[in-house]
C-alpha atoms as a PDB file:
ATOM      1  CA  UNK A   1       3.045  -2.669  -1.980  1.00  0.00           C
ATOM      2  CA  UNK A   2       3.352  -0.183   1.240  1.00  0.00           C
ATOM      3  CA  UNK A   3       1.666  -3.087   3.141  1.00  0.00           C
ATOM      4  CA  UNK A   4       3.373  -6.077   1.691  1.00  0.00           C
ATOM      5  CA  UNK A   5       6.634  -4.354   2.774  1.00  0.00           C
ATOM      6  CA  UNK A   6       5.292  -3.399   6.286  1.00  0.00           C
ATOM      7  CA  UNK A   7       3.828  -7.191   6.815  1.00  0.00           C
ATOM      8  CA  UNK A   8       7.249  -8.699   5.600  1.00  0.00           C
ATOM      9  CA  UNK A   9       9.151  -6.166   8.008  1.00  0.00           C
ATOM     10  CA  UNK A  10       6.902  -6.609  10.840  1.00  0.00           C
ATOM     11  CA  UNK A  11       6.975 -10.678  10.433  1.00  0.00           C
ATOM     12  CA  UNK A  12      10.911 -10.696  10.187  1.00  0.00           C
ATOM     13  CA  UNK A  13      11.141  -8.933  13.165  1.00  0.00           C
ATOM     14  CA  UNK A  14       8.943 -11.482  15.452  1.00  0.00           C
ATOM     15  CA  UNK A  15      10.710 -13.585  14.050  1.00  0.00           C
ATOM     16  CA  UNK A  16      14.353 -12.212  15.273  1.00  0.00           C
ATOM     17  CA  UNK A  17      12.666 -12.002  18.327  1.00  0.00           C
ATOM     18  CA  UNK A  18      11.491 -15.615  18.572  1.00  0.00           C
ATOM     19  CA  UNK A  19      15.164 -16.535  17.214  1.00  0.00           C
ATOM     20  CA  UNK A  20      17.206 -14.084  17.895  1.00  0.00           C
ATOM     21  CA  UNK A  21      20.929 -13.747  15.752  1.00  0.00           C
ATOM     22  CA  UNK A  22      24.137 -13.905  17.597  1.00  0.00           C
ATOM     23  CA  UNK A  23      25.220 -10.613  19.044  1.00  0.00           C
ATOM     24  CA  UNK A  24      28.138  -9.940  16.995  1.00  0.00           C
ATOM     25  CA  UNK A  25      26.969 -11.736  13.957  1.00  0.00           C
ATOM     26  CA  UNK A  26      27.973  -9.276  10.634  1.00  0.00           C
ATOM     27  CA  UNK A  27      24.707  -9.410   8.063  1.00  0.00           C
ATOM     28  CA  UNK A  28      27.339  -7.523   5.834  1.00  0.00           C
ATOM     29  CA  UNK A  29      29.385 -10.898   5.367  1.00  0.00           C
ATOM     30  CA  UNK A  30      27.533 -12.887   2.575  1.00  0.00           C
ATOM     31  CA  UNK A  31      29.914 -15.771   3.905  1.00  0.00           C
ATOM     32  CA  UNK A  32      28.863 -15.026   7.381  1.00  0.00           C
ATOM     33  CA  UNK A  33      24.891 -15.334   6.670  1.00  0.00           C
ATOM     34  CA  UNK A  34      25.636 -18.550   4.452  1.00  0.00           C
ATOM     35  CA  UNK A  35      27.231 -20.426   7.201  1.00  0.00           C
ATOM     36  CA  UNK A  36      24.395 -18.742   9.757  1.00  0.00           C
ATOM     37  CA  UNK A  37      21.387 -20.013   7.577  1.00  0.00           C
ATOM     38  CA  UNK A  38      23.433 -23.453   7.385  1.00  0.00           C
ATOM     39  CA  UNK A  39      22.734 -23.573  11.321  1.00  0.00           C
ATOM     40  CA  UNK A  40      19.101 -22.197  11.483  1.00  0.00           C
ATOM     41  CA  UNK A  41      16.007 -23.944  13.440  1.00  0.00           C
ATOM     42  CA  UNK A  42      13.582 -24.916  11.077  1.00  0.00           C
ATOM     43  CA  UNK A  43      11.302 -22.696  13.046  1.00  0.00           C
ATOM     44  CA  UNK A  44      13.493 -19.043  12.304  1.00  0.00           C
ATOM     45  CA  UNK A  45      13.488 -20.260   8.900  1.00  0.00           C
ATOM     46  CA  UNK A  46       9.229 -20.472   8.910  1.00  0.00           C
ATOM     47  CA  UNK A  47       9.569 -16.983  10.115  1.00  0.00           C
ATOM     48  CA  UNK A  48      10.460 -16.081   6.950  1.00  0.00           C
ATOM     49  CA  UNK A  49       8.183 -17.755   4.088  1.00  0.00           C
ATOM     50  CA  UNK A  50       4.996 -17.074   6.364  1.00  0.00           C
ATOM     51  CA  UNK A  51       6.937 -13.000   5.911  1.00  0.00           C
ATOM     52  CA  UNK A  52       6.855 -13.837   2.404  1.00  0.00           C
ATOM     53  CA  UNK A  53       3.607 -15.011   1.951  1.00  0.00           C
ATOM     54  CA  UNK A  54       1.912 -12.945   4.390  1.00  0.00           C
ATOM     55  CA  UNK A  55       2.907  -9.601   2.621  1.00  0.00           C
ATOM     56  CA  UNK A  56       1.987 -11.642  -0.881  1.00  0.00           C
ATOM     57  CA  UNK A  57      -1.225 -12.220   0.903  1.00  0.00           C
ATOM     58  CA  UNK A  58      -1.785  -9.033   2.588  1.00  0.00           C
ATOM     59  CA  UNK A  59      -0.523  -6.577  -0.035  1.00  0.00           C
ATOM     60  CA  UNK A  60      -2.207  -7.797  -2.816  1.00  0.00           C
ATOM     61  CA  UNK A  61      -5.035  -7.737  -0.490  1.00  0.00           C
ATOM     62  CA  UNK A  62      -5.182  -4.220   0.304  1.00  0.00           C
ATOM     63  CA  UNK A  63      -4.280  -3.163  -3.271  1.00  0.00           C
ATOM     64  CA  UNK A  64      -7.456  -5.184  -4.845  1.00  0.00           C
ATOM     65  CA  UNK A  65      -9.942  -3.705  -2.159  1.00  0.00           C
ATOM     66  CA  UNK A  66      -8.700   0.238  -2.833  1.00  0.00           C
ATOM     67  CA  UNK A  67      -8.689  -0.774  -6.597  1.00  0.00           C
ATOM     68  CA  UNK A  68     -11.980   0.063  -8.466  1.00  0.00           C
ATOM     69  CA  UNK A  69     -10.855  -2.569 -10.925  1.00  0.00           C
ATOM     70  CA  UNK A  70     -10.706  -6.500 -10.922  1.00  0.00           C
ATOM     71  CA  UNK A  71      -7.676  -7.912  -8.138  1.00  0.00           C
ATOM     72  CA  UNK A  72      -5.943  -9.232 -11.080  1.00  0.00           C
ATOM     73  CA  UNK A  73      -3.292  -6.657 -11.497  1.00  0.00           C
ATOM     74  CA  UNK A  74      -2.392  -6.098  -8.086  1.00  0.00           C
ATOM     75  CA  UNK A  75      -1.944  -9.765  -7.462  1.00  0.00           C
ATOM     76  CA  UNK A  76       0.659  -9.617 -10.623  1.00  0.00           C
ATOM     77  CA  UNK A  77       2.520  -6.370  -9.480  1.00  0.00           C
ATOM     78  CA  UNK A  78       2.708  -6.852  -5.356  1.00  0.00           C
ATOM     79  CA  UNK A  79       2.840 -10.840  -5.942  1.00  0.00           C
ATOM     80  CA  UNK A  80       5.594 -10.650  -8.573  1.00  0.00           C
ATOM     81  CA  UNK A  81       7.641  -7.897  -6.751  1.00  0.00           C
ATOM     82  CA  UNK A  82       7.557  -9.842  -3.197  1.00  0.00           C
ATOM     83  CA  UNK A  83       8.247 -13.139  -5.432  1.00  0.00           C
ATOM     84  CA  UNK A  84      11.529 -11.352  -7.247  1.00  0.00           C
ATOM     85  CA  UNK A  85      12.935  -9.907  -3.793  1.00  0.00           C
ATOM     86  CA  UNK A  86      12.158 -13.594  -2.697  1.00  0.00           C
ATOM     87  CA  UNK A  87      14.396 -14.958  -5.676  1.00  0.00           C
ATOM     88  CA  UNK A  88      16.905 -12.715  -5.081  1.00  0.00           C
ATOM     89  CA  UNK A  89      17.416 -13.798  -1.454  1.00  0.00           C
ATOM     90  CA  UNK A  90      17.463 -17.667  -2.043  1.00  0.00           C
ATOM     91  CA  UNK A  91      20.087 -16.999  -4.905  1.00  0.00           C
ATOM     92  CA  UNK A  92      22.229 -15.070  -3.033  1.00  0.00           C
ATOM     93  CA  UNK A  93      21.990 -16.699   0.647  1.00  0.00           C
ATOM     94  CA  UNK A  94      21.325 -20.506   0.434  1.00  0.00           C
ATOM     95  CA  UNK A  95      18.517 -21.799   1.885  1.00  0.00           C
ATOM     96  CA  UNK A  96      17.329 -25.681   2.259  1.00  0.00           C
ATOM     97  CA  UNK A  97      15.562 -27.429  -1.035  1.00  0.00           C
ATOM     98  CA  UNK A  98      12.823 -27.480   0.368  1.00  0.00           C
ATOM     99  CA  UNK A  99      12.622 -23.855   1.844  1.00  0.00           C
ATOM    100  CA  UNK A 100      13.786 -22.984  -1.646  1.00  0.00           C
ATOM    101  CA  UNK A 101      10.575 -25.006  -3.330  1.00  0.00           C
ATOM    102  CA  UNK A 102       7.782 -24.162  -0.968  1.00  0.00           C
ATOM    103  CA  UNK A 103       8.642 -20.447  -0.598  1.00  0.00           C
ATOM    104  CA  UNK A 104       7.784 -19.142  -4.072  1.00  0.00           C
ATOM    105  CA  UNK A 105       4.984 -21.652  -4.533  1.00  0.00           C
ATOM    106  CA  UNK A 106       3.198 -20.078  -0.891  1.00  0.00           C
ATOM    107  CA  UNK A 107       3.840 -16.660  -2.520  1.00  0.00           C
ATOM    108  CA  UNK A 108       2.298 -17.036  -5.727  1.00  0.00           C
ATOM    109  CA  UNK A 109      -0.690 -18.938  -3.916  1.00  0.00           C
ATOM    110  CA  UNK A 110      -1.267 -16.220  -1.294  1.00  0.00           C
ATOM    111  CA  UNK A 111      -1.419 -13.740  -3.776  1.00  0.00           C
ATOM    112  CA  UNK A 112      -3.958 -16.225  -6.273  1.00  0.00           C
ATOM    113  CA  UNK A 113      -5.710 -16.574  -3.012  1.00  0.00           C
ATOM    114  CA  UNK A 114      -6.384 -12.948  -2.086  1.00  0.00           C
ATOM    115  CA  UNK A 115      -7.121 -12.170  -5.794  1.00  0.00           C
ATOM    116  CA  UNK A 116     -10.468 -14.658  -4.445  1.00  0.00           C
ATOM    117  CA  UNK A 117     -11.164 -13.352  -1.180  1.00  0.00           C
ATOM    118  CA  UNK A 118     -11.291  -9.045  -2.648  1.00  0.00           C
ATOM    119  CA  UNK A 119     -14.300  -9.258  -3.995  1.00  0.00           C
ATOM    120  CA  UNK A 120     -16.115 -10.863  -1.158  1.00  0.00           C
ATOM    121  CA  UNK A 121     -14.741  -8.115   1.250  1.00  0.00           C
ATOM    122  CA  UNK A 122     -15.373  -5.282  -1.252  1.00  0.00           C
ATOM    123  CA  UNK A 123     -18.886  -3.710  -1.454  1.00  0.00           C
ATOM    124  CA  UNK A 124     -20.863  -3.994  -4.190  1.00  0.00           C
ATOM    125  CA  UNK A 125     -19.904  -1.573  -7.155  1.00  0.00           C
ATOM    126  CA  UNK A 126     -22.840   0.309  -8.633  1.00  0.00           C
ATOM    127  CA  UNK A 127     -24.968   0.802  -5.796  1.00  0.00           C
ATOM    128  CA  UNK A 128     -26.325   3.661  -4.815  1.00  0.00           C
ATOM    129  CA  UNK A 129     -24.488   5.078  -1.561  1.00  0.00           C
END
């Protein structure tokens, strides 16, 4: 989860870089950020389902290959916590239809996805080291 955080963090941020807020725009204000969203590029708004998916991706990743079980669980656990934090932004700051669609959807597919790629990156279990 440490790394699905980090990823989503680290993501967000390049993204305020790329599109950065107003200087004296309040976060605080939930009226504030509706109106801001209301005005985004559709590029700043990117920046934040690839954050989304990416730490799906990247998390559940990480916790399959330290696992010495199946990827199963961890895509479950980091998957369903980054897709619940992702629910609870689009209900409480509106975001487009679409944006609102495609988000969970990339989430639940990164994490399906990396649940695939674990056991091609892990080595094999029961040989001899």
């Amino acid at each position: 989860m440490v790394v699905a955080l980090l990823t989503i963090q680290l993501v967000q941020m390049l993204g305020h870089l790329v599109y950065p807020p107003p200087a004296d725009f309040e976060f605080g204000d939930p009226e504030e950020v509706r109106e801001f969203i209301s005005t985004l590029p559709v590029g700043s708004i990117l920046f934040v389902g690839a954050a989304w998916t990416l730490g799906a991706f990247l998390g559940t990743l990480a916790g399959a290959l330290l696992a010495r079980s199946g990827p199963l669980p961890y895509a479950i656990v980091v998957g369903g916590m980054v897709l619940a934090g992702a629910a609870t932004m689009l209900v409480i700051i509106p975001h487009p239809w679409w944006f609102t669609v495609a988000a969970p959807a990339a989430i639940i597919i990164a994490a399906f996805l990396a649940t695939i790629l674990a056991p091609r990156l892990s080595p094999a279990q029961g040989t001899a080291e």
